[in-house]
Protein backbone atom coordinates (compact mmCIF):
# COMPACT_ATOMS: atom_id res chain seq x y z
CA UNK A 1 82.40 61.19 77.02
CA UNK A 2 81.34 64.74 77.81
CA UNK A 3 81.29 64.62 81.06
CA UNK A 4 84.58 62.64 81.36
CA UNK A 5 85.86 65.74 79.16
CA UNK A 6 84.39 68.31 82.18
CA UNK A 7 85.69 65.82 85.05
CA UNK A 8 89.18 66.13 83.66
CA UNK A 9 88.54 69.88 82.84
CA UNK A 10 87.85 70.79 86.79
CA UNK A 11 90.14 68.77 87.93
CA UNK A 12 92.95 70.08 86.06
CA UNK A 13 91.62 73.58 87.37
CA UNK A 14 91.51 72.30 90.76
CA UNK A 15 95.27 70.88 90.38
CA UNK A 16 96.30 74.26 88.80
CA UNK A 17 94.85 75.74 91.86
CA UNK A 18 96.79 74.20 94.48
CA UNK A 19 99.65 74.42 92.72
CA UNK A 20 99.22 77.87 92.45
CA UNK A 21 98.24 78.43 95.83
CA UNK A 22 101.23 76.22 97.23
CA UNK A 23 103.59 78.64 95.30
CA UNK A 24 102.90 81.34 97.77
CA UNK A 25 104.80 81.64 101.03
CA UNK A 26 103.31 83.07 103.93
CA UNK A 27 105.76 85.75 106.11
CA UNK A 28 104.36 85.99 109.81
CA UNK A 29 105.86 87.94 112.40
CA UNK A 30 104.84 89.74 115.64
CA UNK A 31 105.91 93.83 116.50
CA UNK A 32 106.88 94.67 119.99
CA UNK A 33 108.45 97.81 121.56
CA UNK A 34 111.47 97.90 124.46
CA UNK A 35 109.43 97.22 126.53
CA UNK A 36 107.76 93.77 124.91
CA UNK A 37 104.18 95.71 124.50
CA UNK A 38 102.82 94.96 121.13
CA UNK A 39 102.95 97.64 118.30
CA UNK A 40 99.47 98.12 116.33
CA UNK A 41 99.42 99.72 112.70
CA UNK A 42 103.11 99.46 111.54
CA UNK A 43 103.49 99.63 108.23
CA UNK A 44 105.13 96.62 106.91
CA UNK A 45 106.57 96.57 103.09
CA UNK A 46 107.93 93.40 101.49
CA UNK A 47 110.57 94.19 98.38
CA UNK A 48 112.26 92.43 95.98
CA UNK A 49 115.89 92.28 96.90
CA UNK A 50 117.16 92.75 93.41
CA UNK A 51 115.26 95.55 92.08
CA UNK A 52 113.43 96.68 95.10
CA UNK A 53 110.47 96.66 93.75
CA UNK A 54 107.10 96.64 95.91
CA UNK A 55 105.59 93.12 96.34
CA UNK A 56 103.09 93.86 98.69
CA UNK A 57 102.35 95.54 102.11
CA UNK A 58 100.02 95.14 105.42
CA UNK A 59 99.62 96.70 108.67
CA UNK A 60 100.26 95.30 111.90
CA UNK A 61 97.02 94.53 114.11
CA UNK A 62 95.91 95.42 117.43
CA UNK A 63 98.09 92.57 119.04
CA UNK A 64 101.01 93.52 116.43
CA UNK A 65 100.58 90.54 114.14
CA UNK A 66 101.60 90.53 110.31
CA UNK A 67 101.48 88.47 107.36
CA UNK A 68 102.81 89.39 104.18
CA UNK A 69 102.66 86.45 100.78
CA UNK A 70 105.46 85.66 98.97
CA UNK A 71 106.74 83.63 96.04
CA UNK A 72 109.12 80.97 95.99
CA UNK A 73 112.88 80.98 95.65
CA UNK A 74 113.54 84.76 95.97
CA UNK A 75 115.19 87.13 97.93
CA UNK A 76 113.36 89.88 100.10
CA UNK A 77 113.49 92.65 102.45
CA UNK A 78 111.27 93.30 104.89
CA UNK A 79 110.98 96.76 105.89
CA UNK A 80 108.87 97.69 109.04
CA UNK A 81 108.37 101.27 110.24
CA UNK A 82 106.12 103.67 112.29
CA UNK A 83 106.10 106.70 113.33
CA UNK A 84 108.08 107.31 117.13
CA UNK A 85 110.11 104.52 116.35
CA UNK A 86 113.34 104.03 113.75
CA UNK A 87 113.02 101.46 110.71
CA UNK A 88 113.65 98.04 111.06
CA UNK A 89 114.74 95.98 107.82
CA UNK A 90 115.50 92.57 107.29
CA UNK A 91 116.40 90.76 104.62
CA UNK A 92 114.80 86.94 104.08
CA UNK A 93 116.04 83.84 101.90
CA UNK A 94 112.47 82.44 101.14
CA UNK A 95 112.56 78.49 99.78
CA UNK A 96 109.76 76.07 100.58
CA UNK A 97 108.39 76.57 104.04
CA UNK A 98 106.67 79.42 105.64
CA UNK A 99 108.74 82.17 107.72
CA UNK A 100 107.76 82.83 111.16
CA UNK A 101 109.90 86.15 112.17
CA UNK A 102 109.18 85.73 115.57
CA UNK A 103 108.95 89.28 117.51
CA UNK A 104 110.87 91.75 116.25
CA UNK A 105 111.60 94.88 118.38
CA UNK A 106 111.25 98.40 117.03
CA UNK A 107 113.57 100.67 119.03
CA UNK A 108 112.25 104.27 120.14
CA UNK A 109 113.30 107.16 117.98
CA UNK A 110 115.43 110.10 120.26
CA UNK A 111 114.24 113.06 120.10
CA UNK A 112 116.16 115.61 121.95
CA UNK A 113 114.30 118.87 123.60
CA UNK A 114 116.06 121.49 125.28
CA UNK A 115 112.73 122.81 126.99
CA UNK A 116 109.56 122.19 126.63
CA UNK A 117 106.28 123.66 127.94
CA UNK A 118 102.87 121.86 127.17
CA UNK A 119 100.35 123.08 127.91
CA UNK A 120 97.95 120.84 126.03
CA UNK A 121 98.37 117.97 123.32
CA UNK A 122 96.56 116.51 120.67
CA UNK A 123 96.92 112.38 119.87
CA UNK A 124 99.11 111.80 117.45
CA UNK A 125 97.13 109.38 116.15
CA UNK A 126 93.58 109.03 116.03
CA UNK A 127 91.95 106.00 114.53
CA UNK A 128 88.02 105.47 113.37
CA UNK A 129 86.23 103.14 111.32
CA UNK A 130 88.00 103.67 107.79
CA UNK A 131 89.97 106.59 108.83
CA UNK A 132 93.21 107.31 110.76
CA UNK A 133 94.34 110.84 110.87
CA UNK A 134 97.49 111.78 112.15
CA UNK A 135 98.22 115.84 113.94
CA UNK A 136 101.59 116.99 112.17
CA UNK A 137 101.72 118.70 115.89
CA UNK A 138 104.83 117.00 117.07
CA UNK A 139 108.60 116.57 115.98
CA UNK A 140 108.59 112.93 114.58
CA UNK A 141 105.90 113.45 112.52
CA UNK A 142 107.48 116.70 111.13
CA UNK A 143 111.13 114.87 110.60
CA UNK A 144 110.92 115.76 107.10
CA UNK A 145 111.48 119.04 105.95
CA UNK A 146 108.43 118.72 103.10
CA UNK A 147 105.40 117.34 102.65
CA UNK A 148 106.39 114.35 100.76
CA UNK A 149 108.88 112.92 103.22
CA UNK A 150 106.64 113.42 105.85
CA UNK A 151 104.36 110.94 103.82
CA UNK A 152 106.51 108.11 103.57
CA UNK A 153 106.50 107.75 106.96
CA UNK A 154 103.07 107.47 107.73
CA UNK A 155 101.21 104.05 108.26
CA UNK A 156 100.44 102.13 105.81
CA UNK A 157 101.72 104.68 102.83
CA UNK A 158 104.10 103.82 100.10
CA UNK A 159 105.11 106.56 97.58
CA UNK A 160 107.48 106.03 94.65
CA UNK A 161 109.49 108.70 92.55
CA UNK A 162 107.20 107.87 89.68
CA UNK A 163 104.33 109.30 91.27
CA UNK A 164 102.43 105.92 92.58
CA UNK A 165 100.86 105.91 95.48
CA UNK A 166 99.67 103.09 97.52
CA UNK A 167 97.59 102.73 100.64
CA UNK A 168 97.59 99.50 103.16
CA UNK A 169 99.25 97.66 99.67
CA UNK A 170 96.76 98.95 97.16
CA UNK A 171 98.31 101.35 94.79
CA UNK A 172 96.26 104.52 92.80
CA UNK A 173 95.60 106.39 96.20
CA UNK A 174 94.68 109.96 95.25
CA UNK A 175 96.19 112.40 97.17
CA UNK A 176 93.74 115.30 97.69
CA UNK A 177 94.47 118.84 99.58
CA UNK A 178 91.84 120.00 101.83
CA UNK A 179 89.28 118.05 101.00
CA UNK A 180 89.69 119.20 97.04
CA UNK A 181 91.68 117.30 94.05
CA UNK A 182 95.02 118.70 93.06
CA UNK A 183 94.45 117.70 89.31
CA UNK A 184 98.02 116.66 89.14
CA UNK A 185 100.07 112.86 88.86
CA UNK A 186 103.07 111.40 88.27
CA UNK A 187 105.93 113.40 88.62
CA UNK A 188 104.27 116.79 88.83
CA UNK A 189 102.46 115.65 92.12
CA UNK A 190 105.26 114.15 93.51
CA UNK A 191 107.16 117.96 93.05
CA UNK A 192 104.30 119.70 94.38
CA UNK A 193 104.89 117.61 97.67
CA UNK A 194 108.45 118.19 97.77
CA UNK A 195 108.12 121.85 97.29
CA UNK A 196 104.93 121.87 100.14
CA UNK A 197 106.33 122.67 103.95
CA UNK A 198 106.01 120.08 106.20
CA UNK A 199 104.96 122.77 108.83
CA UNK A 200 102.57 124.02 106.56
CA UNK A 201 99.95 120.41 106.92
CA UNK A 202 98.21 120.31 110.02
CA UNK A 203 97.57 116.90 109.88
CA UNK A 204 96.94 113.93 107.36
CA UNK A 205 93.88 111.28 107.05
CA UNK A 206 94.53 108.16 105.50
CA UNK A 207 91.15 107.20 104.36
CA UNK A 208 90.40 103.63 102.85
CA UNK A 209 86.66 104.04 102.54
CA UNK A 210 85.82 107.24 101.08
CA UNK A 211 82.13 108.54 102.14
CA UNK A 212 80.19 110.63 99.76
CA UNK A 213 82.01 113.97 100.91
CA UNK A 214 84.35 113.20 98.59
CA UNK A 215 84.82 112.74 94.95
CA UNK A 216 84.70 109.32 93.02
CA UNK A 217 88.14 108.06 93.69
CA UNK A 218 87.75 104.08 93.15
CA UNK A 219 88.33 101.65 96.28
CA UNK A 220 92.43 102.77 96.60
CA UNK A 221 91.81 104.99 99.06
CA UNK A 222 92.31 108.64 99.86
CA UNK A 223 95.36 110.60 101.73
CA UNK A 224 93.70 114.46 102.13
CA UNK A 225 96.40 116.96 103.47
CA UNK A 226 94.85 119.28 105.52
CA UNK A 227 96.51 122.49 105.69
CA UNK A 228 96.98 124.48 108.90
CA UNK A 229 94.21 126.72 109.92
CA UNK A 230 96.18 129.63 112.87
CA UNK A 231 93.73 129.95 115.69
CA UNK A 232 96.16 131.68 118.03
CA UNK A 233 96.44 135.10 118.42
CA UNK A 234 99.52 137.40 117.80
CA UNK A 235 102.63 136.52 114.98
CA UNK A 236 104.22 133.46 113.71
CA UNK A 237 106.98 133.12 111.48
CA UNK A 238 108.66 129.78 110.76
CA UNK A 239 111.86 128.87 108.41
CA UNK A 240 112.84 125.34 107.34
CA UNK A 241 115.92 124.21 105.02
CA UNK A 242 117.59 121.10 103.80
CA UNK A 243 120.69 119.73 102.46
CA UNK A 244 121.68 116.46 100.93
CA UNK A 245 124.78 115.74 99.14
CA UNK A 246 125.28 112.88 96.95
CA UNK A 247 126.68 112.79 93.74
CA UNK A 248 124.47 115.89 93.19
CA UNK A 249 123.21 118.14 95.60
CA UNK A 250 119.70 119.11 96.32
CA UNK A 251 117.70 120.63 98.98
CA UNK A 252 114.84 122.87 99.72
CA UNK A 253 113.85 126.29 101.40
CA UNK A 254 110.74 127.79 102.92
CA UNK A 255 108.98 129.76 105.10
CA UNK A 256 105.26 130.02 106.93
CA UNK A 257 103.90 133.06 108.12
CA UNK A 258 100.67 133.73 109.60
CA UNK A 259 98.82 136.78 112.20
CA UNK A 260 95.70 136.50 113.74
CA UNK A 261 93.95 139.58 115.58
CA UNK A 262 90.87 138.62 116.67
CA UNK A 263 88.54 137.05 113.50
CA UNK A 264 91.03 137.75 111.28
CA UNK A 265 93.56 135.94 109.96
CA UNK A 266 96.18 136.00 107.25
CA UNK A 267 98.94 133.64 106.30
CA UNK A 268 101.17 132.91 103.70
CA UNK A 269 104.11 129.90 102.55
CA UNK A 270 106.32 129.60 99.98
CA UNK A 271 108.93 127.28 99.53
CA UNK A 272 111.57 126.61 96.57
CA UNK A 273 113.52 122.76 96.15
CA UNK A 274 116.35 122.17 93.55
CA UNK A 275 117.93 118.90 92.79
CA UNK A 276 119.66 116.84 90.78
CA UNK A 277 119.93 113.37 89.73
CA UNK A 278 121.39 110.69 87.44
CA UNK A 279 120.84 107.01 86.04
CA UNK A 280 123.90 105.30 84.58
CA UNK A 281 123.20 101.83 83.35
CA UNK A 282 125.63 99.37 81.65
CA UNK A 283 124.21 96.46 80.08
CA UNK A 284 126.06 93.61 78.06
CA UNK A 285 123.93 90.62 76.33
CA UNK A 286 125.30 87.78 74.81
CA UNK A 287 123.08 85.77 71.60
CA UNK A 288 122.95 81.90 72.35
CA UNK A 289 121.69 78.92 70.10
CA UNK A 290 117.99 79.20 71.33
CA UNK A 291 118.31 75.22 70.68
CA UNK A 292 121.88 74.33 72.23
CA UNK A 293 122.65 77.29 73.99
CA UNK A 294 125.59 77.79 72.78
CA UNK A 295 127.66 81.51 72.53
CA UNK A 296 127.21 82.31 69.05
CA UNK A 297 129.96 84.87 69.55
CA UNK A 298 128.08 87.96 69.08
CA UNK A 299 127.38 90.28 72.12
CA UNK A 300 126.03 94.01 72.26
CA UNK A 301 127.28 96.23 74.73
CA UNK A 302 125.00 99.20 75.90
CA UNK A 303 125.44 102.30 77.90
CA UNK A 304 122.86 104.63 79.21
CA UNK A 305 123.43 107.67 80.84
CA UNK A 306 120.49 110.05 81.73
CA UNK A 307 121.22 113.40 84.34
CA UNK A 308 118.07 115.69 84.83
CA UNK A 309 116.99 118.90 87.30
CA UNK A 310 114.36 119.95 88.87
CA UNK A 311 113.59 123.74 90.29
CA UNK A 312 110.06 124.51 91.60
CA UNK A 313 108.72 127.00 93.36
CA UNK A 314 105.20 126.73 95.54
CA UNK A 315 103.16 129.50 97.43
CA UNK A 316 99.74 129.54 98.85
CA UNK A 317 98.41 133.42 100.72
CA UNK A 318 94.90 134.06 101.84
CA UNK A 319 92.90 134.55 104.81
CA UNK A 320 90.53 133.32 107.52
CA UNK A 321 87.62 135.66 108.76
CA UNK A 322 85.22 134.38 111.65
CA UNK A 323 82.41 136.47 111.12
CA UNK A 324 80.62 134.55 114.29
CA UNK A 325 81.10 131.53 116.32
CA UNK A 326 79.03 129.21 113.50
CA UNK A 327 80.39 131.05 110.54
CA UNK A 328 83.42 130.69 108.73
CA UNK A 329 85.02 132.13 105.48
CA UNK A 330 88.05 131.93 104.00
CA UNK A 331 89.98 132.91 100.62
CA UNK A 332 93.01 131.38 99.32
CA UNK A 333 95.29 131.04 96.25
CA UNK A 334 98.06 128.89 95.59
CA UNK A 335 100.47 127.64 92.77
CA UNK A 336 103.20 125.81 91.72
CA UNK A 337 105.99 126.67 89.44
CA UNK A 338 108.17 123.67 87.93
CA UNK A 339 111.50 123.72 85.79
CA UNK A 340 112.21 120.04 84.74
CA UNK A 341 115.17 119.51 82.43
CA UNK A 342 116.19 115.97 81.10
CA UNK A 343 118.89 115.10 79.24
CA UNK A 344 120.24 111.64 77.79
CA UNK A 345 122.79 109.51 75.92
CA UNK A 346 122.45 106.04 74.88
CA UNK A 347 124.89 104.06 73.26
CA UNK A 348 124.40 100.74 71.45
CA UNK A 349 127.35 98.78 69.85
CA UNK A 350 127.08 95.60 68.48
CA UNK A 351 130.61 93.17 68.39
CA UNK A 352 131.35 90.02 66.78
CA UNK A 353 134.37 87.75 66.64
CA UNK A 354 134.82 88.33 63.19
CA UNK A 355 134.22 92.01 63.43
CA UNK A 356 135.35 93.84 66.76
CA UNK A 357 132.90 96.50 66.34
CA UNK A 358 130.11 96.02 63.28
CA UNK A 359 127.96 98.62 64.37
CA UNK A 360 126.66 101.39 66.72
CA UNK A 361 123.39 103.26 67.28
CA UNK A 362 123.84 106.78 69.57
CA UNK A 363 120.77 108.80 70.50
CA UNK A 364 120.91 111.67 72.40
CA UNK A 365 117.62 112.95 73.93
CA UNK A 366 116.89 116.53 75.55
CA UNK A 367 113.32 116.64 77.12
CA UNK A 368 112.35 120.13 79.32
CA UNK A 369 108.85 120.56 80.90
CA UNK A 370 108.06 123.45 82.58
CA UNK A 371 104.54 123.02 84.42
CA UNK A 372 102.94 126.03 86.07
CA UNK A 373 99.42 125.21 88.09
CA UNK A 374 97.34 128.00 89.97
CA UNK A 375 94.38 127.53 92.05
CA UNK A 376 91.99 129.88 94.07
CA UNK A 377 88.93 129.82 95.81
CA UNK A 378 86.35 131.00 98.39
CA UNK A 379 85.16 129.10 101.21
CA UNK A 380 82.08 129.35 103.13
CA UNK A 381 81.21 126.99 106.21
CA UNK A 382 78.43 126.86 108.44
CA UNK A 383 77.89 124.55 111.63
CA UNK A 384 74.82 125.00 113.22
CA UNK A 385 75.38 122.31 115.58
CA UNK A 386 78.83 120.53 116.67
CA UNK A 387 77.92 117.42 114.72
CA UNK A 388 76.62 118.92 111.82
CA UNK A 389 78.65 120.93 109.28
CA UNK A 390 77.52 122.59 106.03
CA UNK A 391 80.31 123.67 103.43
CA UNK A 392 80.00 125.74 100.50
CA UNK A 393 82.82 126.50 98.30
CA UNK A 394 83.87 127.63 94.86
CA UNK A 395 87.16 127.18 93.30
CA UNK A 396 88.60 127.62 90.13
CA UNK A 397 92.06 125.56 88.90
CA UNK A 398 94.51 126.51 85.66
CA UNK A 399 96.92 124.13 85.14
CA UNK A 400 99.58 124.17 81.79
CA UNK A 401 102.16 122.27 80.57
CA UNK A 402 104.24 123.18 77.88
CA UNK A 403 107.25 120.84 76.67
CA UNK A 404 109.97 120.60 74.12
CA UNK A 405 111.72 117.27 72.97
CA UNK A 406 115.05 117.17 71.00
CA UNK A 407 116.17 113.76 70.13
CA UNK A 408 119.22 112.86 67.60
CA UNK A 409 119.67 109.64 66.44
CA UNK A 410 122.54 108.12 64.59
CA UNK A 411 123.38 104.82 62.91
CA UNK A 412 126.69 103.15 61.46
CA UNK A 413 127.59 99.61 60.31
CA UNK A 414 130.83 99.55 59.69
CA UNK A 415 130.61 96.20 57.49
CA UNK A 416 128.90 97.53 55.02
CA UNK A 417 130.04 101.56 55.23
CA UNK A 418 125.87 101.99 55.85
CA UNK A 419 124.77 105.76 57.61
CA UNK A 420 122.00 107.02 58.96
CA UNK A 421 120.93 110.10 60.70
CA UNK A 422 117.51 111.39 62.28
CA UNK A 423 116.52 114.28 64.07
CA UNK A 424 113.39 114.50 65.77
CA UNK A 425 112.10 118.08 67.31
CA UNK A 426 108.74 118.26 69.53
CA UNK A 427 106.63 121.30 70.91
CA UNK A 428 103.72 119.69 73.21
CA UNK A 429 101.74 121.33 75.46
CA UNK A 430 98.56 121.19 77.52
CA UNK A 431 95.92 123.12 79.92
CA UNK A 432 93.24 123.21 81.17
CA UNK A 433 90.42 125.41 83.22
CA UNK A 434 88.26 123.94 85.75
CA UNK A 435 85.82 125.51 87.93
CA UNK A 436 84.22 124.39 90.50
CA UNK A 437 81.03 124.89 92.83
CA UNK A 438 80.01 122.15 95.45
CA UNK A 439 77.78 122.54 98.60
CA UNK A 440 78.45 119.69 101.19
CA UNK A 441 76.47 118.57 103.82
CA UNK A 442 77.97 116.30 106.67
CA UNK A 443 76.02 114.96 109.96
CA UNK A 444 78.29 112.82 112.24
């Protein structure tokens, strides 16, 4: 009897299973160029076509290959990028069988030059074992005027507005600067990369296996920014700006400046962004019979409205000093300066055919955060040898953020002449000090 009672047990596991496993679709495809050369490392992202939410992501092979997993009966699109080349997206009806795309052809991105003059070049991309870093040296990879649109078009990178980050499909990336955690999330990370120059990154590492170098980070992976480091001599001065125009308007400004003379050399960025955006929602629900289904005749009809701004301001000044050909130091300091304001209406009303409006709840909410974070340090590094490289550094972090809530909330049933009222104020606020002293040694 007991074991008849396992038997069925596994088996019913077994038939869950395959069920299970049959409910997932497999999306294949196959990434050429013009010229029918396969593409390797595209980033491919699969969406829901409703929401556009993320369902999961890959990267294209060597031979250009993909295969993304779906679920049944649903709507998708397929969106397949890299940089060089413009973004292809497709949308899919999946039912019962899998989809072979077949080879889909990324067209070459134009880039029109004037003049040019090289007289040398770095790869664009360079790919290791668990690394590819790519040299912000070129015009497609600086498209975007900051940091953060720069990132979305790298390989294998999905960012949201929220402040999630996922590498090669697996999301809770940390995104570190030089090596060193910025201590921030959510949506003040995603404004320190909108107010950060694209011209002010030398180049970006995607890094899905983390060595020891770096600090515990789980097995999401690592994007470090590396910031530019001026090895030429003389004066460079370099101004960026954008403009978009929607409902709102927002854009950014910023410079990069930087002199070398010799071992010396000093530099300095700033760079402001304002914008504005909105969320209007309309949402109407109607009660059934949870046993017949029928309209019970009751419905409630909600509107949400929410605007906000954002103003921040980034800098970052220091200097480089070769005091011999094995010796480096450098100083720095940055920060970032955020004005976030957020304010809301929501309106609730609840109508029956007996009563064309019985009641309505309105809240109002005003929510302001004003972040400031500051960071300094000195930097020390020492490489004896070309493949060996010892690092000393100290740096120290401040980061604060005060906010204020104001919410107002009012009720009214109009059947029974019932009021209600409720206001709700809120001072919150947060910082913190960290300091830091870490010696690194790295053989290669």
């Amino acid at each position: 009897m007991v074991n008849r009672f396992f038997f069925s047990v596994l088996l019913f596991i077994g038939f869950f299973s395959l069920n299970t496993y049959a409910q997932s679709i497999r999306i294949s495809g196959r990434i050429i160029d013009d010229s029918g050369l396969a593409i390797p490392n595209c980033t491919v992202m699969l969406y829901h076509e409703q929401d556009s939410t993320l369902v999961s992501g890959v990267i294209s092979d060597i031979n250009g290959l993909f295969t993304v997993h779906a679920n049944l009966k649903n709507s998708y699109l397929i969106e397949i990028y890299m940089l060089g080349f413009e973004k292809n997206i497709s949308f899919l009806e999946v039912k019962t069988e899998n989809i072979d795309m077949g080879d889909i052809r990324l067209k070459e991105s134009a880039v029109s030059l004037s003049e040019i003059t090289v007289t040398a070049a770095k790869n664009e991309i360079v790919f290791s074992p668990g690394k590819t870093i790519i040299n912000l040296s070129s015009p497609l990879t600086q498209a975007g005027s900051n940091v953060l649109d720069v990132l979305k078009t790298m390989p294998g990178v999905f960012v949201s507005e929220d402040g999630t980050v996922s590498l090669n499909g697996q999301s809770g990336s940390q995104i570190i600067v030089n090596n060193k955690s910025t201590y921030l999330s959510g949506d003040n990370l995603m404004n320190l990369l909108r107010s950060m120059p694209a011209t002010s990154v030398s180049k970006i590492e995607l890094i899905t296996h983390p060595s020891a170098q770096y600090d515990a980070a789980g097995n999401a992976g690592i994007i470090n920014l590396q910031m530019d480091r001026h090895f030429f001599r003389g004066t460079s001065l370099a101004v960026n700006s954008r403009y978009t125009q929607g409902k709102y308007a927002s854009g950014d400004v910023g410079f990069n400046y930087a002199y070398r003379d010799g071992k010396l050399c000093l530099f300095a960025d700033y760079s402001y962004y304002t914008g504005k955006g909105y969320n209007d929602l309309n949402v109407i629900r109607e009660d059934l019979d949870w046993v017949t289904q029928e309209p019970l005749g009751k419905f409630m009809h909600q509107h949400t409205y929410r605007k906000w701004k954002y103003d921040s301001h980034y800098y970052r000044v220091g200097f480089d000093y070769d005091i011999s050909s094995k010796i480096y130091l450098g100083v720095y300091s940055n920060g970032f300066i955020m004005d976030r304001r957020q304010d809301g209406d929501i309106s609730s009303r609840i109508v029956e055919s007996d009563h064309p409006l019985r009641s309505e709840l309105f809240t109002t909410n005003r929510n302001n955060k004003y972040p400031r974070s500051y960071a300094g340090g000195i930097n020390m590094l020492y490489k004896p040898e070309e493949e060996v490289e010892w690092n000393n550094y100290f740096d120290f972090v401040y980061h604060n953020q005060p906010e204020n809530q104001f919410q107002y909330d009012a009720f009214n049933d109009f059947v029974s002449g019932q009021q209600k009222q409720d206001t709700l104020k809120g001072d919150m606020g947060g910082r913190y000090v960290f300091m830091r002293e870490k010696v690194i040694l790295v053989s290669r």
